[in-house]
C-alpha atoms as a PDB file:
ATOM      1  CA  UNK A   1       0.000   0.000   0.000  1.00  0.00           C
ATOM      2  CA  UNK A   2       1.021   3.549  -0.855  1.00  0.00           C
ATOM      3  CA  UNK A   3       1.572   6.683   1.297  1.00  0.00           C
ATOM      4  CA  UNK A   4      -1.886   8.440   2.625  1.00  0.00           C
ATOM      5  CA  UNK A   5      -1.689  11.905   1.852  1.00  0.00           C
ATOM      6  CA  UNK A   6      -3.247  14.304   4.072  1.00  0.00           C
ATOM      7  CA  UNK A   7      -4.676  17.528   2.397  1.00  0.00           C
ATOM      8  CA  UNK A   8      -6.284  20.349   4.391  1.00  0.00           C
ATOM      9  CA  UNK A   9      -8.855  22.927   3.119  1.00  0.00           C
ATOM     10  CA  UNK A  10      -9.458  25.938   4.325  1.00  0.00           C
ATOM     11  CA  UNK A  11     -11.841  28.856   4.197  1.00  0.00           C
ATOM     12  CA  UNK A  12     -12.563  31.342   6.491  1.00  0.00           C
ATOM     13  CA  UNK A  13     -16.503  29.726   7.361  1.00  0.00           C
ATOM     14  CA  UNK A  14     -15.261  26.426   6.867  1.00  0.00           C
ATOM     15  CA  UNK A  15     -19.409  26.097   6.182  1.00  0.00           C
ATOM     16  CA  UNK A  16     -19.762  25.105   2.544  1.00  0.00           C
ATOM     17  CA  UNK A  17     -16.706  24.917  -0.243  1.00  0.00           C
ATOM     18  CA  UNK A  18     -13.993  23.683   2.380  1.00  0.00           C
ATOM     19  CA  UNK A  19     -16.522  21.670   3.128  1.00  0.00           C
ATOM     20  CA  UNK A  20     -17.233  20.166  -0.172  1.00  0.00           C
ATOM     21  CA  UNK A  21     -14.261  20.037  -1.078  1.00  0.00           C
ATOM     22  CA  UNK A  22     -13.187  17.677   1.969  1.00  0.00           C
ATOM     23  CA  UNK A  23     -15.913  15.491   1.321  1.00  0.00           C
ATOM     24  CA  UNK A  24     -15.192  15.066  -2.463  1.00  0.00           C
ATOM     25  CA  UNK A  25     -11.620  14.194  -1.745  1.00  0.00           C
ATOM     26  CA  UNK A  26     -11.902  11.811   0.926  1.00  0.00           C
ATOM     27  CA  UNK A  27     -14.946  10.319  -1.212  1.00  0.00           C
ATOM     28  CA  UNK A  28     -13.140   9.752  -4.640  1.00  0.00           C
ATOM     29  CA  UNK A  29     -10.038   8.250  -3.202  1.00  0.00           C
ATOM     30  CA  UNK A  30      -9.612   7.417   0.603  1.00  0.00           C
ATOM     31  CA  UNK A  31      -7.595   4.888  -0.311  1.00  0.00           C
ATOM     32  CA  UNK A  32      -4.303   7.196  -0.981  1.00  0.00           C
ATOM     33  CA  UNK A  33      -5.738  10.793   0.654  1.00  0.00           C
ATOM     34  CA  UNK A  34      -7.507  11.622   3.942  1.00  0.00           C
ATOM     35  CA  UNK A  35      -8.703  15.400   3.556  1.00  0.00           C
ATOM     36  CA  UNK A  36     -10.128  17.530   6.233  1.00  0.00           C
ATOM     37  CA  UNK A  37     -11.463  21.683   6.473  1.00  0.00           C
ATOM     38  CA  UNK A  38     -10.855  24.584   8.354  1.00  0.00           C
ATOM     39  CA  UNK A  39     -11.781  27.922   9.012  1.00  0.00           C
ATOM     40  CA  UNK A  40     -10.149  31.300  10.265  1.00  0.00           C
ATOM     41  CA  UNK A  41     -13.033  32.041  11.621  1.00  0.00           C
ATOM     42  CA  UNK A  42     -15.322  29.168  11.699  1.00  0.00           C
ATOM     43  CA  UNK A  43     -19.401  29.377  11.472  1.00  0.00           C
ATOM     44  CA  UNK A  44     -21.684  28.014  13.941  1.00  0.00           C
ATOM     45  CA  UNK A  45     -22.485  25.014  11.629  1.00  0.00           C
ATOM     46  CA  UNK A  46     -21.934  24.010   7.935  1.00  0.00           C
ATOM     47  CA  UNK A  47     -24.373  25.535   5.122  1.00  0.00           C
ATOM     48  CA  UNK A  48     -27.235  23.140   4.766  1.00  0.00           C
ATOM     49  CA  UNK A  49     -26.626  23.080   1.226  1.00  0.00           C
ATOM     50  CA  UNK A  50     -23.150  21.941   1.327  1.00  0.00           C
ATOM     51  CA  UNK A  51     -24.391  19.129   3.748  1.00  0.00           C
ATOM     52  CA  UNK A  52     -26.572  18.537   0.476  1.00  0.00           C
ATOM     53  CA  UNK A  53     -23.919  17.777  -1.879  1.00  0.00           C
ATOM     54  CA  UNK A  54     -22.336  15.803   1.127  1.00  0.00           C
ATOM     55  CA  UNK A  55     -24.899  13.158   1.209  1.00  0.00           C
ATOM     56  CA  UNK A  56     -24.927  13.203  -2.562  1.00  0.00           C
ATOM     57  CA  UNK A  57     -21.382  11.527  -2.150  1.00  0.00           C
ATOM     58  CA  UNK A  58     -22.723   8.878   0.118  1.00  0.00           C
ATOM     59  CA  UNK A  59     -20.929  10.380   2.956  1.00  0.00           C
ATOM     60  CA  UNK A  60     -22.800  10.814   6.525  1.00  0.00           C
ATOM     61  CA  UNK A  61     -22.790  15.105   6.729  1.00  0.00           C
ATOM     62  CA  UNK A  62     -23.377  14.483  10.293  1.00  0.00           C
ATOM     63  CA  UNK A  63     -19.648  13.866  10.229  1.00  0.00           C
ATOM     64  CA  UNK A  64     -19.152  17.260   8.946  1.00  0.00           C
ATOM     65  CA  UNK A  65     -18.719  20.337  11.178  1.00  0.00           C
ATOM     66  CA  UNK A  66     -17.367  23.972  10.808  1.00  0.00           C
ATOM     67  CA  UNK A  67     -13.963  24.024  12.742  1.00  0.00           C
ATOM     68  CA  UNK A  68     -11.146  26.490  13.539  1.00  0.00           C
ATOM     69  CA  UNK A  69      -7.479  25.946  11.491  1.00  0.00           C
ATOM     70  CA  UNK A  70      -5.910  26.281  14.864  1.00  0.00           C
ATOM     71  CA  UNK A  71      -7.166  22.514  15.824  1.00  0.00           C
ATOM     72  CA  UNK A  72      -4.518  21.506  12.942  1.00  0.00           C
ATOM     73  CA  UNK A  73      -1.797  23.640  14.694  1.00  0.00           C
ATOM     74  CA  UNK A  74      -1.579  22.142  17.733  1.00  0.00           C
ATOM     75  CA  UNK A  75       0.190  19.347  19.486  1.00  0.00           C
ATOM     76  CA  UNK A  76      -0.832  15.911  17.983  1.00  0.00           C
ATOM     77  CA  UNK A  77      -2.753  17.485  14.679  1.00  0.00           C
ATOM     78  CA  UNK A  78      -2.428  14.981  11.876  1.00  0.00           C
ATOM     79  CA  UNK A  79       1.032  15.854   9.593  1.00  0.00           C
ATOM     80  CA  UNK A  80      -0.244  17.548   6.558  1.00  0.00           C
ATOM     81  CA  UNK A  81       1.395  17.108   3.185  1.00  0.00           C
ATOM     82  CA  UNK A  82      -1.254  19.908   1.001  1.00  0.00           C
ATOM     83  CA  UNK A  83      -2.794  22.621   2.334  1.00  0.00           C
ATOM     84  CA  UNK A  84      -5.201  24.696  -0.106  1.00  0.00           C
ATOM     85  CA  UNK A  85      -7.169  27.731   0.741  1.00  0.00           C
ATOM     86  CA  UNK A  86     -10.443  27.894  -1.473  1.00  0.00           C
ATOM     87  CA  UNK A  87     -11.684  30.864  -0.996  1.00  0.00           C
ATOM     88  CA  UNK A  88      -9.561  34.535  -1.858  1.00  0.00           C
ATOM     89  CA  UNK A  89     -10.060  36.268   1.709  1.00  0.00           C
ATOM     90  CA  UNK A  90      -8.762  33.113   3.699  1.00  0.00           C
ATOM     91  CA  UNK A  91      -6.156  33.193   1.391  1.00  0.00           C
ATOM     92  CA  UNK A  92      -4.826  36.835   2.380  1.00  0.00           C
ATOM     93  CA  UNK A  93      -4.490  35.477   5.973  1.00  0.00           C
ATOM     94  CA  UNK A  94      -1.542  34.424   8.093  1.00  0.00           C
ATOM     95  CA  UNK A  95      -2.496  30.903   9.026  1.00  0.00           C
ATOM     96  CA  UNK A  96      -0.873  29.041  11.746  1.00  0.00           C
ATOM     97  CA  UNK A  97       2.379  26.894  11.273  1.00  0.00           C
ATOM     98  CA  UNK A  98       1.168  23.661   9.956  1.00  0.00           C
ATOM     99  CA  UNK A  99       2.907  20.522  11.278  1.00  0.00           C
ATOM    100  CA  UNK A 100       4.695  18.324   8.180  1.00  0.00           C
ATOM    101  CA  UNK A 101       5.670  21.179   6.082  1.00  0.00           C
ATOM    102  CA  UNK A 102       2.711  21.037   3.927  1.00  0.00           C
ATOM    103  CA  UNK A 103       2.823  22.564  -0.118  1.00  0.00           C
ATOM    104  CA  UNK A 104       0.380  25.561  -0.045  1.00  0.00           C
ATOM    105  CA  UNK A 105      -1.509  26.688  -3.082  1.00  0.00           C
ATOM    106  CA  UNK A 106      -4.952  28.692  -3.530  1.00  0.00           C
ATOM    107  CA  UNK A 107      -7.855  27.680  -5.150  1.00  0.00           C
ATOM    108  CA  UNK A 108     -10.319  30.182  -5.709  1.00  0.00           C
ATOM    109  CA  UNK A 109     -14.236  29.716  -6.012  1.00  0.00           C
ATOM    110  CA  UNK A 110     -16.490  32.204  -5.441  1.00  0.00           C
ATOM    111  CA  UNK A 111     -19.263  31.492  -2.319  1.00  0.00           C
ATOM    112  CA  UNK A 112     -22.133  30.129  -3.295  1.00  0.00           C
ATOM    113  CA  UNK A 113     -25.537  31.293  -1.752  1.00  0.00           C
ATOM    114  CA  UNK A 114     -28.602  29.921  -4.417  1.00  0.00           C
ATOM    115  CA  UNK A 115     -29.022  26.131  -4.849  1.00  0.00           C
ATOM    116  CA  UNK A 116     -27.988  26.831  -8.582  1.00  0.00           C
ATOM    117  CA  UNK A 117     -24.717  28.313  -7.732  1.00  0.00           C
ATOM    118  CA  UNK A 118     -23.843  25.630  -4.943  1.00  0.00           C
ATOM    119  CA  UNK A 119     -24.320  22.858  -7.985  1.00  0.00           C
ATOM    120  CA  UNK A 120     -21.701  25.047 -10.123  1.00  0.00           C
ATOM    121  CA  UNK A 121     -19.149  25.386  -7.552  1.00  0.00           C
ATOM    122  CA  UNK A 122     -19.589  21.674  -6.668  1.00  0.00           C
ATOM    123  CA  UNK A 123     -18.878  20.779 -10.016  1.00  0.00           C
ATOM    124  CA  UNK A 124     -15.789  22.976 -10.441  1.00  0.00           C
ATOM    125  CA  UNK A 125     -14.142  21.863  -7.367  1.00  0.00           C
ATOM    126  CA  UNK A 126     -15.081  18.263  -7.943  1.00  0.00           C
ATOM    127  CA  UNK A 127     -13.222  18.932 -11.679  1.00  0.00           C
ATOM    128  CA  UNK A 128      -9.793  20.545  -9.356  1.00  0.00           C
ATOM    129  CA  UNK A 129      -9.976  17.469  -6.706  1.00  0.00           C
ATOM    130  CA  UNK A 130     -10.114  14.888  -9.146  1.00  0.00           C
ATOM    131  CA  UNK A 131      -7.021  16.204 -11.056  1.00  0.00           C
ATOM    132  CA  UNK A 132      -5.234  17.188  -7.505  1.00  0.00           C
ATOM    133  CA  UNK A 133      -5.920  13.123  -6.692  1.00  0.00           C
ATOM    134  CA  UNK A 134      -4.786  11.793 -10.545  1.00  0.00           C
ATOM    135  CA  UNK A 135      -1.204  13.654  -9.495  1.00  0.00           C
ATOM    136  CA  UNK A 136       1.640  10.812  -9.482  1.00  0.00           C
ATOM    137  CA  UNK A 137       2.049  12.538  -5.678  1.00  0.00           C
ATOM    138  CA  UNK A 138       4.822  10.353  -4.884  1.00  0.00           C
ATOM    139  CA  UNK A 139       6.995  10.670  -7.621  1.00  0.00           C
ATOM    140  CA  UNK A 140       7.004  14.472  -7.587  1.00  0.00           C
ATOM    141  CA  UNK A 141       9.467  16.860  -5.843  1.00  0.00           C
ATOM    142  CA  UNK A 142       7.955  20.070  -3.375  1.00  0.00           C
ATOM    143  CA  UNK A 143       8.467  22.535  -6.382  1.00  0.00           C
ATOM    144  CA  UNK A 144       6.624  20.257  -8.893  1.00  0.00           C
ATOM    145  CA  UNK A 145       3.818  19.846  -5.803  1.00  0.00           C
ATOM    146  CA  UNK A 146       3.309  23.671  -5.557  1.00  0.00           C
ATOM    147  CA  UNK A 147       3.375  23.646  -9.626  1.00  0.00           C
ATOM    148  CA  UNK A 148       1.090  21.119 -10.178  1.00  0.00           C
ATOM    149  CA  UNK A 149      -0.995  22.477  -7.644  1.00  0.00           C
ATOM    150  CA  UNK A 150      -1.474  25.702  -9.046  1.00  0.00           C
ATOM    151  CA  UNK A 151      -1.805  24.571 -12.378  1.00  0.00           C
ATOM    152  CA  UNK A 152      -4.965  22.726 -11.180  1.00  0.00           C
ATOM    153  CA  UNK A 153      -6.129  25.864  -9.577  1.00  0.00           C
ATOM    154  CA  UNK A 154      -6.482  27.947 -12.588  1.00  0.00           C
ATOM    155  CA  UNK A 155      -8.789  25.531 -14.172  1.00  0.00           C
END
């Protein structure tokens, strides 16, 4: 068996694209990456609508719940290889000091508020994951990481 990756999304809700984009990782390929979310500043609970496309994965979104980024900071957080911010204003923030010396990149999607515009930002995030997990992870070095990585986030 391969390495298990650990990728970490962040946002500054954590309530609906870090979410979805957790869920579509760690749905699509458990097998080689665990993914998790984070906030800067974390709402109360995530969006119901994310929780939506959640269940549409098969996943339980009772699993699912808006955190802070400082729970992966802290003594005994899981190592994290990727970290991506997907949204532009958690992106402009200092985050904590990640253990594992994980490759950053942004991804940005715009936040989704109608039913219409949660499908569309679903879709292009589920298009960015499923390239981030076809990467040959293992064979590449940090600077091809980060490359590849952005690369995926202009799409």
């Amino acid at each position: 068996m391969g390495n298990l990756y650990s990728v970490l999304f962040l946002c500054t809700g954590n309530s609906a694209r870090s979410i979805m984009a957790e869920a579509l990782v760690n749905a699509r390929d458990a097998r080689r990456y665990h993914a998790y979310s984070a906030g800067s500043q974390p709402k109360a609970a995530p969006n119901p609508l994310a929780l939506e496309k959640v269940k549409s994965l098969g996943l339980d979104p009772a699993e699912f719940r808006s955190k802070s980024w400082d729970e992966f900071a802290l003594p005994g957080a899981p190592k994290l290889d990727i970290v991506i911010t997907v949204c532009d204003s958690a992106a402009g923030e200092s985050c904590p000091i990640f253990q594992g010396g994980p490759v950053k990149a942004h991804w940005s999607f715009p936040d989704p508020h109608t039913p219409a515009e949660f499908d569309a930002v679903f879709e292009r995030i589920k298009l960015r994951c499923d390239k981030l997990i076809a990467l040959p992870w293992a064979t590449l070095d940090d600077y091809a990481r980060g490359a590849a990585l952005r690369t995926i986030g202009m799409l």
